[in-house]
N, C-alpha and C. Protein backbone atom coordinates (compact mmCIF):
# COMPACT_ATOMS: atom_id res chain seq x y z
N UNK A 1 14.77 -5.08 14.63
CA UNK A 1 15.38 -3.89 15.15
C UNK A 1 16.47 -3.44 14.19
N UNK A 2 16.91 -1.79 14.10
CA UNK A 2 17.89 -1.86 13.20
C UNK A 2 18.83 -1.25 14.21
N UNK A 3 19.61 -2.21 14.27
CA UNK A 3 21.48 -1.50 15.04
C UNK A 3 21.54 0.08 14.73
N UNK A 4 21.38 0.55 13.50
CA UNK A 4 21.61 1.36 13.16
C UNK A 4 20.97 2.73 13.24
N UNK A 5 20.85 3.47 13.86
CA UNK A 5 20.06 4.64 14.50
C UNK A 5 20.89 5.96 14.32
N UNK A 6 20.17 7.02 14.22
CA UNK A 6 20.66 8.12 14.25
C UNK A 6 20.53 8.54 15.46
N UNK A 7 21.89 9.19 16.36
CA UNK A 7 21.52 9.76 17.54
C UNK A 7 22.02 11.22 17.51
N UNK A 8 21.55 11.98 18.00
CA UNK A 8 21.85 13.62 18.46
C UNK A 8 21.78 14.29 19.45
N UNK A 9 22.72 15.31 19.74
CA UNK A 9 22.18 15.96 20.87
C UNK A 9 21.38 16.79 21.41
N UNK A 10 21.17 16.96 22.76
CA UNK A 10 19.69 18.29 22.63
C UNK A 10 20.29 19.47 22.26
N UNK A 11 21.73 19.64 21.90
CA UNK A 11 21.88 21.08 22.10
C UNK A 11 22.36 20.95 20.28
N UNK A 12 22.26 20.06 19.39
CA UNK A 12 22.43 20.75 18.48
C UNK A 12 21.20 21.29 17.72
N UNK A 13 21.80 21.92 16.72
CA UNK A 13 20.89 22.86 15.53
C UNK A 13 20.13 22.08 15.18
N UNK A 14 18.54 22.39 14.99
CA UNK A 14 17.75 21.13 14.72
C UNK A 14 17.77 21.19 12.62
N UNK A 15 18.48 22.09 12.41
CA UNK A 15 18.66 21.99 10.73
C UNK A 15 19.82 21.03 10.54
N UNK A 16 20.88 20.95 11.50
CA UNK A 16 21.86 20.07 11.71
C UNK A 16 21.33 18.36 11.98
N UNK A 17 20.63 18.37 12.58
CA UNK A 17 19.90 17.19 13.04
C UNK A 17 18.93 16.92 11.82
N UNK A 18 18.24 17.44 10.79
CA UNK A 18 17.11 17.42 9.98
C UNK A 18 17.77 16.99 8.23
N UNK A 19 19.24 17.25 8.62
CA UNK A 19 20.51 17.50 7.57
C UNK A 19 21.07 15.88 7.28
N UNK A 20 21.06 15.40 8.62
CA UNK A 20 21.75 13.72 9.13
C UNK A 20 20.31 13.34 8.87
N UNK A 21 19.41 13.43 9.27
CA UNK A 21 18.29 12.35 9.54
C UNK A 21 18.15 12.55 7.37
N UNK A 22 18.21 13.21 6.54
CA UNK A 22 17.95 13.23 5.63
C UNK A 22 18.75 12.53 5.01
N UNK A 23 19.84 12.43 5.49
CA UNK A 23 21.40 11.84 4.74
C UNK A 23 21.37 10.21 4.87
N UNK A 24 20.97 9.84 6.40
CA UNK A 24 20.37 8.98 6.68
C UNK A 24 19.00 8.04 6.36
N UNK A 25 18.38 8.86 5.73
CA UNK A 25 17.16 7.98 5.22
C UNK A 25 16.08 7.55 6.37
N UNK A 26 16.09 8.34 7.10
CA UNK A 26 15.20 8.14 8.49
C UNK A 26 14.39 9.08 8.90
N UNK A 27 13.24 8.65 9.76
CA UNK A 27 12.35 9.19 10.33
C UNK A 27 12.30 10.00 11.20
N UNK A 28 13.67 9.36 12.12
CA UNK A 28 13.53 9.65 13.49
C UNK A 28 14.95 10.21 13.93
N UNK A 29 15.27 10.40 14.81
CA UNK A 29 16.59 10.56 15.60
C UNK A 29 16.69 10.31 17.07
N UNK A 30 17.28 9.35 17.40
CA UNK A 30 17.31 9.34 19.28
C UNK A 30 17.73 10.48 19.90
N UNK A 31 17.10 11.37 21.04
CA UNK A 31 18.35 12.46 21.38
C UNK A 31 18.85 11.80 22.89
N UNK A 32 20.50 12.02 22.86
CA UNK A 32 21.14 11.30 23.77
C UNK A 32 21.89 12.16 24.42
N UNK A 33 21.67 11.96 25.75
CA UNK A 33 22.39 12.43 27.04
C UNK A 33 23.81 11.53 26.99
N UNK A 34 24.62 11.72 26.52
CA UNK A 34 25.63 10.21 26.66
C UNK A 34 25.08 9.10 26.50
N UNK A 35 25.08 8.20 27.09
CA UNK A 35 24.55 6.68 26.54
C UNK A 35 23.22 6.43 26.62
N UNK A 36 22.32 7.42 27.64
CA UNK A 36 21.04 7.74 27.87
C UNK A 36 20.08 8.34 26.77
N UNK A 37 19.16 7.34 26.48
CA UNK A 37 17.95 8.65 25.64
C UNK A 37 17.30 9.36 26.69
N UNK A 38 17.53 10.54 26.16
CA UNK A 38 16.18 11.69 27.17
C UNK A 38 14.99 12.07 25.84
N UNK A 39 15.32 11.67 24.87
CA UNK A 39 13.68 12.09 23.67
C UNK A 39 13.77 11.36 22.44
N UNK A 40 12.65 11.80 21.66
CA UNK A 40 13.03 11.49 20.01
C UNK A 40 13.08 12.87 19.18
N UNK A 41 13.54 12.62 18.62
CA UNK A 41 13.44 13.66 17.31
C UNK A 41 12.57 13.18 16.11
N UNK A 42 11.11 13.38 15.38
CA UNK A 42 10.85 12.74 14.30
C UNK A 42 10.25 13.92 13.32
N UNK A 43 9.94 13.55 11.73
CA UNK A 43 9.65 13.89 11.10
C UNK A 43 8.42 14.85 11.18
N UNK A 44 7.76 14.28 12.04
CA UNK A 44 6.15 14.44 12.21
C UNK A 44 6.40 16.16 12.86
N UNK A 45 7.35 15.56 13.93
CA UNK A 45 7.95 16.93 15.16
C UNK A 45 8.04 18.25 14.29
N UNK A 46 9.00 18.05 12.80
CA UNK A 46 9.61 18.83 12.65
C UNK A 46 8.49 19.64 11.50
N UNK A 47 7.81 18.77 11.17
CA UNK A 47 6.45 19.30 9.82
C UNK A 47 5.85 20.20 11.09
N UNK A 48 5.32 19.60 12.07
CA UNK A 48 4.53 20.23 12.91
C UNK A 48 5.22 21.83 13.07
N UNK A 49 6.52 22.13 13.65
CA UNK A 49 7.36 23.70 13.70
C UNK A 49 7.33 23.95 12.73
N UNK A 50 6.98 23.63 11.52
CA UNK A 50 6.90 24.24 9.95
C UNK A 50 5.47 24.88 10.36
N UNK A 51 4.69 24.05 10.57
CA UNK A 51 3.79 24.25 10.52
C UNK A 51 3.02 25.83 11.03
N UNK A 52 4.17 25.65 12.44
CA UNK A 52 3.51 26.88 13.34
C UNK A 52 4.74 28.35 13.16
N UNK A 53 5.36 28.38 11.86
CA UNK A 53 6.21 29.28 10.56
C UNK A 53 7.17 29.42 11.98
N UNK A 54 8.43 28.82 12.51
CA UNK A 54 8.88 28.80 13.53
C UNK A 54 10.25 28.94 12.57
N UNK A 55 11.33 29.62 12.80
CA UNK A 55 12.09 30.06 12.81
C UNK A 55 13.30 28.27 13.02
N UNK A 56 14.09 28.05 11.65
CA UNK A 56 14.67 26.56 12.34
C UNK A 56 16.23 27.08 12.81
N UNK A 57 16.66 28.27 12.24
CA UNK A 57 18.24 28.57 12.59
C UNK A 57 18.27 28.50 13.94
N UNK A 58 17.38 28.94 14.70
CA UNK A 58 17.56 29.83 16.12
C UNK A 58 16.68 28.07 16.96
N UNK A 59 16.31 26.90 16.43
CA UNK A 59 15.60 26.57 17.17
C UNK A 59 16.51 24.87 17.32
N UNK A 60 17.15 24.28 18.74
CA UNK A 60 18.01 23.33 19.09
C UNK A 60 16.54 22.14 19.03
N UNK A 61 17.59 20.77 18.88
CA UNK A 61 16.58 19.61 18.66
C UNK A 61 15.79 19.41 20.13
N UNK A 62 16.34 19.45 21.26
CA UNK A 62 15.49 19.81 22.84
C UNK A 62 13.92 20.50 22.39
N UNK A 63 13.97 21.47 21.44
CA UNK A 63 12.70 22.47 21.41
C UNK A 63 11.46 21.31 20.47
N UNK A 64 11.89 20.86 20.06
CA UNK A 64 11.11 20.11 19.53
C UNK A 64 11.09 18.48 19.82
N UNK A 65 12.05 17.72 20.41
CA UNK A 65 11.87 16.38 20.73
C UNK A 65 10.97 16.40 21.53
N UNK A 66 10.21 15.04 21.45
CA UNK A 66 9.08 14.37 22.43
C UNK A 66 9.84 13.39 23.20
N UNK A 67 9.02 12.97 24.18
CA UNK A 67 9.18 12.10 25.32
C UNK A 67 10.00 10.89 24.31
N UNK A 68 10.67 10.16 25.10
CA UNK A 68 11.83 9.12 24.95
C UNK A 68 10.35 7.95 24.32
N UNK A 69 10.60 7.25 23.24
CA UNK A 69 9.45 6.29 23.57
C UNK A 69 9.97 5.05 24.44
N UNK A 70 8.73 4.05 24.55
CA UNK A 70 8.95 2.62 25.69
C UNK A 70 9.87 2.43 25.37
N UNK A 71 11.06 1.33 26.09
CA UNK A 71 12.22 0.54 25.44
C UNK A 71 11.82 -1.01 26.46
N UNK A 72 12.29 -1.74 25.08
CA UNK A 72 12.58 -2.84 25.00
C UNK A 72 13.79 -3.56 25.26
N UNK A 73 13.99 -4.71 26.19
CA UNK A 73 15.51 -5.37 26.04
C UNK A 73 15.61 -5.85 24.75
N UNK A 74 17.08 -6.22 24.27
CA UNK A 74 17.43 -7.08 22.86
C UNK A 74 16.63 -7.99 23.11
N UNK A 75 16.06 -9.14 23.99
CA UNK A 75 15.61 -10.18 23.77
C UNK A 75 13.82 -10.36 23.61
N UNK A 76 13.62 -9.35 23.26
CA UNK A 76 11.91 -9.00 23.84
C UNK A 76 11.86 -9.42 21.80
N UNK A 77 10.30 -9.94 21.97
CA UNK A 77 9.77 -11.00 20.98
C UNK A 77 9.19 -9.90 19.94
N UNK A 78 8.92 -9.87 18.70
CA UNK A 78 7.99 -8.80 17.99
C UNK A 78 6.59 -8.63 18.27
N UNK A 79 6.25 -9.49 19.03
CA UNK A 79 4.83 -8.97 19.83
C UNK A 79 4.83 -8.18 20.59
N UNK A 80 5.78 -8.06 21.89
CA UNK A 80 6.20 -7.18 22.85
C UNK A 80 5.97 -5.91 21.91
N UNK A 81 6.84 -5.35 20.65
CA UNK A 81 6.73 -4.22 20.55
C UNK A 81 5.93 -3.79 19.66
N UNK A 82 5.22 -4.80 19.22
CA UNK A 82 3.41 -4.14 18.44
C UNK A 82 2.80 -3.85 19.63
N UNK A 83 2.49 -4.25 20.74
CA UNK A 83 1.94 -4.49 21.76
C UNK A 83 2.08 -2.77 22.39
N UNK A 84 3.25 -2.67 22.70
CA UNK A 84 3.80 -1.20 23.01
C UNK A 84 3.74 -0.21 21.84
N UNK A 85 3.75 -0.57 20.95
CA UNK A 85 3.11 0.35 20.29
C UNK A 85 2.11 0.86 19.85
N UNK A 86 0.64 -0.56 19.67
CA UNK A 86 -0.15 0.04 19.97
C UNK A 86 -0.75 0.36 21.30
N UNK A 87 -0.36 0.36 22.37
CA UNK A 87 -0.93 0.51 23.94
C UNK A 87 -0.44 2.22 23.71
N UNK A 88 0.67 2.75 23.13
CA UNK A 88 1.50 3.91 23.28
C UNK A 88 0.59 4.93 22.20
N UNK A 89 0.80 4.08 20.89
CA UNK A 89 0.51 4.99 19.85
C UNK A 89 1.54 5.86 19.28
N UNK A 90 2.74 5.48 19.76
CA UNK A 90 3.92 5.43 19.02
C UNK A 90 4.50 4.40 18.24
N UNK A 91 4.68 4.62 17.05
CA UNK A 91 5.20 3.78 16.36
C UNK A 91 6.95 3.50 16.36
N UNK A 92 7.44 4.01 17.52
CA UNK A 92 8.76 3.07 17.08
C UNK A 92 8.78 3.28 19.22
N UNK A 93 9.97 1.71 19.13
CA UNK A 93 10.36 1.35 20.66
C UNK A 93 11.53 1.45 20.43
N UNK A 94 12.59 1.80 21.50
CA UNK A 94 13.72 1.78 21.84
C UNK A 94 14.38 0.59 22.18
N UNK A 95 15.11 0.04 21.93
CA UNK A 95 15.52 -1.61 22.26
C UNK A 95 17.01 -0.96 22.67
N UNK A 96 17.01 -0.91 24.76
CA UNK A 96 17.89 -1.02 25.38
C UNK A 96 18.59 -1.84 26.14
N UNK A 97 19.94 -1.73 26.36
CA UNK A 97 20.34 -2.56 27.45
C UNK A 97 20.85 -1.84 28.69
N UNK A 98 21.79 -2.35 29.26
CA UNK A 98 22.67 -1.48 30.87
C UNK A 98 23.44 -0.24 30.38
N UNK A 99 23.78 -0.39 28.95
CA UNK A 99 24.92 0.11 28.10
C UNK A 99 24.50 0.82 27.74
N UNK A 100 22.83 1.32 27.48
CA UNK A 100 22.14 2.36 26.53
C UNK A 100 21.10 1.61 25.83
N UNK A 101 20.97 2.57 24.94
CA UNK A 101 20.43 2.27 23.49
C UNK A 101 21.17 1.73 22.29
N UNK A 102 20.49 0.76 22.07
CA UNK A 102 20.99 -0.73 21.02
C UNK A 102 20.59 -0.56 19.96
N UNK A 103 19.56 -0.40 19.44
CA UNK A 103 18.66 0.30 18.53
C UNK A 103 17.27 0.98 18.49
N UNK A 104 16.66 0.54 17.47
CA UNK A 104 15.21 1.16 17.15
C UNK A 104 13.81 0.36 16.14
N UNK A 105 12.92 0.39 16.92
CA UNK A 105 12.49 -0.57 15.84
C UNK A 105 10.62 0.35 15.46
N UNK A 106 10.29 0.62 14.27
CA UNK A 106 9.61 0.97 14.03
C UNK A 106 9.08 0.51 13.58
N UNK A 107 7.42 0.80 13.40
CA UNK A 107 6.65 -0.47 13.01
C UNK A 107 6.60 -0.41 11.81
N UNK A 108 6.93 0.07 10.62
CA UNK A 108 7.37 -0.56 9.32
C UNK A 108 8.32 -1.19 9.39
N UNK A 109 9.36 -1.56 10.51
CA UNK A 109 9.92 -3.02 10.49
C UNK A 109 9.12 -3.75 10.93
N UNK A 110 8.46 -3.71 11.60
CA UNK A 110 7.82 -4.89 11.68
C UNK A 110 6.46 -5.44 11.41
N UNK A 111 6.15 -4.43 10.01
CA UNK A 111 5.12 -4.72 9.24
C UNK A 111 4.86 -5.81 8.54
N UNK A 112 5.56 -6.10 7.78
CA UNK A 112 5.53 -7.27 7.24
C UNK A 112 5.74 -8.77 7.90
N UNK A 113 5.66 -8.75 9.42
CA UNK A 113 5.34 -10.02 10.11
C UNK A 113 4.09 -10.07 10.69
N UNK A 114 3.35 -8.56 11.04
CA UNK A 114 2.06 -8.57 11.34
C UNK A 114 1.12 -8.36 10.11
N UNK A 115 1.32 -7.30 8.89
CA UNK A 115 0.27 -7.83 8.24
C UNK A 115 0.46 -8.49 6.78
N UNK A 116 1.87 -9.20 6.46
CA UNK A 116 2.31 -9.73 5.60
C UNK A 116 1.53 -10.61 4.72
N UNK A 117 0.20 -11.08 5.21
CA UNK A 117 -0.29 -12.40 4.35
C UNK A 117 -1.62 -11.11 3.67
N UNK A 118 -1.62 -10.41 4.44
CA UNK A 118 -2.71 -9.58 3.88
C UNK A 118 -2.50 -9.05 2.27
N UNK A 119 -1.16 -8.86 1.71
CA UNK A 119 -0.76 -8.21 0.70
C UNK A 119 -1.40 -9.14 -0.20
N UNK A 120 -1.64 -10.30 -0.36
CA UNK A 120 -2.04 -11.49 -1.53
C UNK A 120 -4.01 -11.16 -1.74
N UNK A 121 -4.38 -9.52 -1.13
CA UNK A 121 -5.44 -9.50 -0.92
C UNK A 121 -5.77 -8.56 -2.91
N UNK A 122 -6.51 -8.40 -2.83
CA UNK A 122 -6.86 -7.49 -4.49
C UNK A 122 -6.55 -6.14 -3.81
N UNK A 123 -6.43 -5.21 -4.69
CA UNK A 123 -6.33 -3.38 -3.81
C UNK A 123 -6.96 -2.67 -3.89
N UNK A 124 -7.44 -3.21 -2.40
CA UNK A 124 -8.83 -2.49 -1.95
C UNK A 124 -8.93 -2.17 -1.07
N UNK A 125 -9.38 -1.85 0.17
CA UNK A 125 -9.33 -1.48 1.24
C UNK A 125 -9.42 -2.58 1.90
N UNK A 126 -8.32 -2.75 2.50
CA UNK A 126 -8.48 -3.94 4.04
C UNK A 126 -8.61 -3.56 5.34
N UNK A 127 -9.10 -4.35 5.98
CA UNK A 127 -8.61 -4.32 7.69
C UNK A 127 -7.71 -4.72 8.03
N UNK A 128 -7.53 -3.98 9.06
CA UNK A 128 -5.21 -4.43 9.38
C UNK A 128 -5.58 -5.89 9.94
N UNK A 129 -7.06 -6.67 9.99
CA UNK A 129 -6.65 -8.16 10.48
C UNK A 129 -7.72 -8.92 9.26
N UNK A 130 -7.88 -8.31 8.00
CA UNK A 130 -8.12 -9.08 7.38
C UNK A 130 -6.95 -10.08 6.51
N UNK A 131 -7.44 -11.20 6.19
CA UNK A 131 -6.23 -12.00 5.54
C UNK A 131 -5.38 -12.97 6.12
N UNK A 132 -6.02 -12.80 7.35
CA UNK A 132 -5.19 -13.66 8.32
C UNK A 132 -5.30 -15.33 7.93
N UNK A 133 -3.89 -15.37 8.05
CA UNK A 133 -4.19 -17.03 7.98
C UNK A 133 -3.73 -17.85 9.20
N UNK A 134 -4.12 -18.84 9.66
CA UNK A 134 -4.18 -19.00 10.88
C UNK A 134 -2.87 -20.06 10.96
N UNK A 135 -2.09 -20.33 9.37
CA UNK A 135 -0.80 -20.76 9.56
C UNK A 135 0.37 -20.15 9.72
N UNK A 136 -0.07 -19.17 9.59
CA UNK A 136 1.62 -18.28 9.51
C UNK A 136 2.18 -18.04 11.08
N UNK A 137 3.13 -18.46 11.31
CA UNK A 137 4.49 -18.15 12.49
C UNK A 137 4.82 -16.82 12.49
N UNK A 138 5.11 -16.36 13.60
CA UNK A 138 6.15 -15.25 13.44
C UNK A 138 7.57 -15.74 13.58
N UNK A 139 8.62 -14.98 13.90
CA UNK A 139 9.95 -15.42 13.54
C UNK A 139 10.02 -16.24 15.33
N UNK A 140 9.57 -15.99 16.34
CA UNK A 140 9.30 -16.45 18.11
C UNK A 140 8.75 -17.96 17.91
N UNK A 141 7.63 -18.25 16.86
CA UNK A 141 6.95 -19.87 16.83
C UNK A 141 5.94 -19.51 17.35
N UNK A 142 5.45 -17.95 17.69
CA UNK A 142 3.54 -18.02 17.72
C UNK A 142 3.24 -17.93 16.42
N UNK A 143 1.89 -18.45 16.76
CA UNK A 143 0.80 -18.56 15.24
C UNK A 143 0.60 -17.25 15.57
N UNK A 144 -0.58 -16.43 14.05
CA UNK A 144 -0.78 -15.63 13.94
C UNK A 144 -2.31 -15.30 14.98
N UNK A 145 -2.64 -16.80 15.03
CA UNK A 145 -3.81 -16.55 15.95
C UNK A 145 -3.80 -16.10 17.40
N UNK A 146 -2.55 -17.14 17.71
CA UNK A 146 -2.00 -16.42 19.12
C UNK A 146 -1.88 -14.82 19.42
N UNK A 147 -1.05 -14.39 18.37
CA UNK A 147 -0.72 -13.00 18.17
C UNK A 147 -2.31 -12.32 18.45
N UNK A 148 -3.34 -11.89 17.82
CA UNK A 148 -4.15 -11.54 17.78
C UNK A 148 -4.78 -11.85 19.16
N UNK A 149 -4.98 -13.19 19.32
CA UNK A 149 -5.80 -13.28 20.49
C UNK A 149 -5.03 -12.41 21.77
N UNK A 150 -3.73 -12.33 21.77
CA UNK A 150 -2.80 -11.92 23.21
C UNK A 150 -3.08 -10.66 22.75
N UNK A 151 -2.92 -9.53 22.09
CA UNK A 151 -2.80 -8.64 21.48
C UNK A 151 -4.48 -7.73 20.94
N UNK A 152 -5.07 -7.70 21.78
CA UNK A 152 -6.34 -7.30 21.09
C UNK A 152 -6.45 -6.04 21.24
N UNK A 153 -6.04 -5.50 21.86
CA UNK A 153 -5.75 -3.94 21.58
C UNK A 153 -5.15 -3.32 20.30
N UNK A 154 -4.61 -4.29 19.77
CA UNK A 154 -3.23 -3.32 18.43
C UNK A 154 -3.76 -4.64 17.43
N UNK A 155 -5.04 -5.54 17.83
CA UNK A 155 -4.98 -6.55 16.36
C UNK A 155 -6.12 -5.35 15.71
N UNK A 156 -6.87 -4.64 16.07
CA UNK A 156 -7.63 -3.83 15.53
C UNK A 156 -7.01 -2.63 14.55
N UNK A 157 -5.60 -2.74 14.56
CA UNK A 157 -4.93 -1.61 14.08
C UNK A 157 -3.66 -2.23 13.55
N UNK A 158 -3.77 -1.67 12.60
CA UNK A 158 -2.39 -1.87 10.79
C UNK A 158 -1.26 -0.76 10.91
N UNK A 159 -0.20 -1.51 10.31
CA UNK A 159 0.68 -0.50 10.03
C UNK A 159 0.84 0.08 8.97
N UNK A 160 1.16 1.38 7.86
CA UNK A 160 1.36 1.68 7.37
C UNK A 160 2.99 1.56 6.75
N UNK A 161 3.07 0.62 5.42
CA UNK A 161 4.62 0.51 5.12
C UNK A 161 5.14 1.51 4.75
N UNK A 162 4.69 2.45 4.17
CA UNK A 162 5.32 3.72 4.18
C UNK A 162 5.90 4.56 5.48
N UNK A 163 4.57 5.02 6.17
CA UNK A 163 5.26 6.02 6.78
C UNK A 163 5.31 5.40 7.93
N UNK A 164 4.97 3.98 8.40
CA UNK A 164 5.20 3.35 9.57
C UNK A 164 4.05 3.48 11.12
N UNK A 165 3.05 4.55 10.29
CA UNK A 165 1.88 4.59 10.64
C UNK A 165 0.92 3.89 11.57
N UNK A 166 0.18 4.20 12.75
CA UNK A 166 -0.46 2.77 13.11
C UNK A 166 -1.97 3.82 12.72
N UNK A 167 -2.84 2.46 12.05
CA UNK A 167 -3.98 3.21 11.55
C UNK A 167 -5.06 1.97 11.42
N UNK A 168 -6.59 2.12 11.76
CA UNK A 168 -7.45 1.18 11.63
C UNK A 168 -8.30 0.93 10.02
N UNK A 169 -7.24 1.77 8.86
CA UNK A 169 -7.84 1.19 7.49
C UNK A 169 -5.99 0.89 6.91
N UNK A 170 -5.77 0.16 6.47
CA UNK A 170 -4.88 -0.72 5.27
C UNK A 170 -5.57 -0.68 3.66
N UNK A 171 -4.90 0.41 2.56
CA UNK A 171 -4.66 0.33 1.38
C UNK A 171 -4.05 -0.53 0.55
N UNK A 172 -4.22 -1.60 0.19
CA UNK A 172 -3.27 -2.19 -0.98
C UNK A 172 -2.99 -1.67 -2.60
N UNK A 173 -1.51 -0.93 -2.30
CA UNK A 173 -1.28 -0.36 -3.70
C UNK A 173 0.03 -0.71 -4.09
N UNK A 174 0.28 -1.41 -5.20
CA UNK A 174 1.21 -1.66 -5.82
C UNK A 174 1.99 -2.95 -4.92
N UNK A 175 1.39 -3.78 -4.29
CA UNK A 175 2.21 -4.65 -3.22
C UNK A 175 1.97 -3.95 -1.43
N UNK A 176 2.06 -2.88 -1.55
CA UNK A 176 2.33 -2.42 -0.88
C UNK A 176 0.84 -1.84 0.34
N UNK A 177 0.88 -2.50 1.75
CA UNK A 177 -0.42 -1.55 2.91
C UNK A 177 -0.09 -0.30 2.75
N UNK A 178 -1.09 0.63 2.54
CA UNK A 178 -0.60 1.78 3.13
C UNK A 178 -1.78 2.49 3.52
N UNK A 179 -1.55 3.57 4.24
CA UNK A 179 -2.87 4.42 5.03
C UNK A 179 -3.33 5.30 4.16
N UNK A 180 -4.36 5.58 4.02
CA UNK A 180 -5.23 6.85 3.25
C UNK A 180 -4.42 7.99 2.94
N UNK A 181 -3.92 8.40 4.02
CA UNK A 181 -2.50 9.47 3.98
C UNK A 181 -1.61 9.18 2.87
N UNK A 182 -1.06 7.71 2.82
CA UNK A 182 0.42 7.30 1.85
C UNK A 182 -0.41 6.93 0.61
N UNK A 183 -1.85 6.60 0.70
CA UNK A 183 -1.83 6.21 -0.82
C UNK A 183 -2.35 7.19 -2.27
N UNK A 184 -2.62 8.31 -1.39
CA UNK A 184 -2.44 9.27 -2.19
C UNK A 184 -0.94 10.32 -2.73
N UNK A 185 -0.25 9.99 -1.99
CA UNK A 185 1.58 10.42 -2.69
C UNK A 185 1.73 9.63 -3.50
């Protein structure tokens, strides 16, 4: 999870919000009612209002945030939120407590514990569960087999280290998974 999150409000300027998330180095933005998330703000959101030649002076981050994604307590395992993410098809969970929102965890964080052994593959096209080795732990003390077997909904599907992507083909380029999308940039 990273502590560190960008949060905003629904009522500011979404060029204001697009200004921080850039400054920031991020994808996303929480939008917060006070200590409450009521949405996200992401990248994807904001290509998409490009998309449809939408006017950004006149348009607040509310007009474009999506639904809040799942949240997680601090103590929930990195399976919990592959799990929710792929059941969701959102790639990032909210990790809350009584207090709010704690952070954010997107699945290029937590790429490299689900398909980490895969990178030692040649670069070629993988499956997000080829490469598996049936020794590797996660940071909890499940094997990787466990993972997969509990998880069979989201073992069929890879993350993308770039854009954090959940996708059923894995690129190996330069070290690096990435989706059909990232390995052509």
């Amino acid at each position: 999870m990273s502590h560190e999150f960008v949060g905003v409000s629904e009522s500011d300027a979404l060029l204001d919000a697009v200004e921080l998330m850039r400054a920031e180095n991020t994808t996303s933005a929480v939008v917060l009612r006070g200590n409450e998330s009521v949405g996200l703000v992401t990248t994807e959101a904001i290509l998409d209002l490009l998309l449809d030649d939408a006017r950004f002076a006149d348009t607040t981050v509310s007009d474009v945030m999506r639904d809040t994604p799942e949240s997680l307590p601090p103590d929930a395992v990195v399976a919990d939120a592959a799990n929710a993410m792929g059941r969701t098809g959102n790639p990032r969970v909210l990790v809350t407590d009584g207090d709010g929102v704690r952070g954010i965890v997107e699945a290029r964080d937590i790429a490299p514990t689900v398909v980490g052994p895969a990178r030692e593959q040649p670069p070629e096209a993988v499956s997000a569960t080829a490469g598996e080795d049936s020794g590797s732990e996660f940071g909890d003390g499940s094997a990787r087999e466990d993972f997969t077997e509990a998880q069979t909904d989201y073992a069929e599907q890879g993350v993308c280290e770039s854009c954090g992507g959940l996708t059923g083909e894995l690129v190996s380029v330069n070290g690096q998974l990435l989706c059909i999308e990232c390995r052509s940039v």
